[in-house]
Protein backbone atom coordinates (compact mmCIF):
# COMPACT_ATOMS: atom_id res chain seq x y z
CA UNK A 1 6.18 27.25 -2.71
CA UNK A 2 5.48 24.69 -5.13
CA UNK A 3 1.56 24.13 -6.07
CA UNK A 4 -0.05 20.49 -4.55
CA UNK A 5 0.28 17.96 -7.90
CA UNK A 6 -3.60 17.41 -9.18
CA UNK A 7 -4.83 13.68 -9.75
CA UNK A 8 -3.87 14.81 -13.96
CA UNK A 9 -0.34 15.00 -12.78
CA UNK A 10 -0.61 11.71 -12.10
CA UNK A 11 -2.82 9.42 -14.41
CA UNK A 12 -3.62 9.55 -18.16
CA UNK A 13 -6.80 9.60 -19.50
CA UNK A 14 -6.47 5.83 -20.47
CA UNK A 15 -6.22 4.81 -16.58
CA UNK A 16 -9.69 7.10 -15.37
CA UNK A 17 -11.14 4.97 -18.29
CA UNK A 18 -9.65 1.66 -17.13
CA UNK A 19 -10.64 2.65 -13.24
CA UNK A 20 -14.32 3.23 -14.54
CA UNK A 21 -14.25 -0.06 -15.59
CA UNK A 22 -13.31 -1.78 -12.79
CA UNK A 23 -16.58 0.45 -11.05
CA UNK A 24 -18.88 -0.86 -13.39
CA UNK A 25 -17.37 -4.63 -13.14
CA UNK A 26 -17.81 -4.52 -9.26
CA UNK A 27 -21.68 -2.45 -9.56
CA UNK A 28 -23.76 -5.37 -8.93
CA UNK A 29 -24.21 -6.69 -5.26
CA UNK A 30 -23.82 -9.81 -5.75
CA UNK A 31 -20.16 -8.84 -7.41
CA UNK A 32 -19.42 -6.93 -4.23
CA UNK A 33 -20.16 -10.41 -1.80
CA UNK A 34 -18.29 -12.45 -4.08
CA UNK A 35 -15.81 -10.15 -4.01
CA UNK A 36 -16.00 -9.84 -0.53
CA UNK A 37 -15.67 -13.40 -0.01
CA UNK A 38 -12.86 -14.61 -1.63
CA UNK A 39 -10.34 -11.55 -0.24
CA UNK A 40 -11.67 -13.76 2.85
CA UNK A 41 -9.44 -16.63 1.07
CA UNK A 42 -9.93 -18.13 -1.86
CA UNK A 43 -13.08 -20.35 -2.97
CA UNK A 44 -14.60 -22.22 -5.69
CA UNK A 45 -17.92 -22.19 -6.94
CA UNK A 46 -19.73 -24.73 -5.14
CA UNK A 47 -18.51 -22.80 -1.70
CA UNK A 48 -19.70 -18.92 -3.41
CA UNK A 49 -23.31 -21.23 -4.07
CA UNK A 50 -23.15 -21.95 -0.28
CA UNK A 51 -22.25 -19.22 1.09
CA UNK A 52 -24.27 -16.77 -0.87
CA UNK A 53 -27.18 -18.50 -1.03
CA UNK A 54 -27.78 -18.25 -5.12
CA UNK A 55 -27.84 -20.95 -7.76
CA UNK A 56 -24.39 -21.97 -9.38
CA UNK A 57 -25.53 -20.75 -12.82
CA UNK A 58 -25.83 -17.15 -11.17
CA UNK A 59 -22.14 -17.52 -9.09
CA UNK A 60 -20.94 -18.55 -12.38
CA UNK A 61 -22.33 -15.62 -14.64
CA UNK A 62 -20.72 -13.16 -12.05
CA UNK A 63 -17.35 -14.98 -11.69
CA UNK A 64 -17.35 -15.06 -15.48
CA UNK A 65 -18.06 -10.81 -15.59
CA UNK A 66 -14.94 -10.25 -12.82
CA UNK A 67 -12.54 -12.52 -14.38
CA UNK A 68 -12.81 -10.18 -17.94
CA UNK A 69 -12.36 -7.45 -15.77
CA UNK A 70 -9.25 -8.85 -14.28
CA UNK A 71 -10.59 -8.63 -10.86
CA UNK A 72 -10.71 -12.55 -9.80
CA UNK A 73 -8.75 -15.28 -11.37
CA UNK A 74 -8.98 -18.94 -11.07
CA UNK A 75 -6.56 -21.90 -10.16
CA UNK A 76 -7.25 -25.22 -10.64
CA UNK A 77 -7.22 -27.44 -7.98
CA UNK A 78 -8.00 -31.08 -8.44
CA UNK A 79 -11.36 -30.77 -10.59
CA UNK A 80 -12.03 -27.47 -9.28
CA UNK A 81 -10.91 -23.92 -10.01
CA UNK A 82 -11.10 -22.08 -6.50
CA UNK A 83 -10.96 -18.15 -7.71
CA UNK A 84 -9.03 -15.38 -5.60
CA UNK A 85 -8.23 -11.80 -6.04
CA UNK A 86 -5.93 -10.97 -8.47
CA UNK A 87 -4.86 -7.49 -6.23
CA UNK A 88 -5.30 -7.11 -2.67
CA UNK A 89 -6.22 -3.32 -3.89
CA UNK A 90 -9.44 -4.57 -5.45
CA UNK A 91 -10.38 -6.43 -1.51
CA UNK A 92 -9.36 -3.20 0.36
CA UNK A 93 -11.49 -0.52 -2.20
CA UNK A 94 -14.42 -2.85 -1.56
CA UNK A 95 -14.15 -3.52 2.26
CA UNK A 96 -13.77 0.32 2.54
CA UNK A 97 -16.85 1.01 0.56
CA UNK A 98 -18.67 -1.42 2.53
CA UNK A 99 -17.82 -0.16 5.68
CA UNK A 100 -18.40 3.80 4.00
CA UNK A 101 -21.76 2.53 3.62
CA UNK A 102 -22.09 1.29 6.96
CA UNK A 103 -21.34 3.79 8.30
CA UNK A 104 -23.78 6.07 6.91
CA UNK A 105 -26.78 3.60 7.05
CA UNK A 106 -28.44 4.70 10.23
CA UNK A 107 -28.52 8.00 9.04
């Protein structure tokens, strides 16, 4: 019977590194609502300010942080750049940590 194939069968070193960056790109809260937010649809700045209740200069520090890590990018529409996920896999690992932690929060 052949053995179950472990996670090194699978991915080199290079992608665990490139994975732990994405972690530490999405490890601020405010990354994870913004995030959160524009898998909604996608939004530009003045609509993040809004909705999140923070100043623009903050929005804009944390939009600047996701789009090195390749997690949001932005299209320009008119005079504004609305940003949107560049993978639905980066919406769905963060509305399933969300809800993980949901679900453990009246414990």
């Amino acid at each position: 019977m052949p053995s179950s194939p472990t996670s090194e069968d699978f991915f080199s070193d290079e992608v665990f590194d490139a994975t732990a960056e994405l972690f530490k790109s999405l490890a601020s809260p405010l990354r994870l609502a913004i995030v959160n937010s524009v898998h909604e649809h996608p939004k530009c700045v003045h609509e993040l300010v809004d909705e999140l209740g923070v100043s623009q200069p903050l929005v804009s520090q944390h939009l600047r942080v996701l789009r090195a890590a390749r997690v949001v990018h932005g299209n320009r529409r008119g005079r504004e750049i609305t940003y949107e996920l560049t993978d639905h896999h980066i919406g769905h690992i963060v509305g399933d940590a969300l809800a993980h932690t949901g679900e453990h929060d009246d414990e």
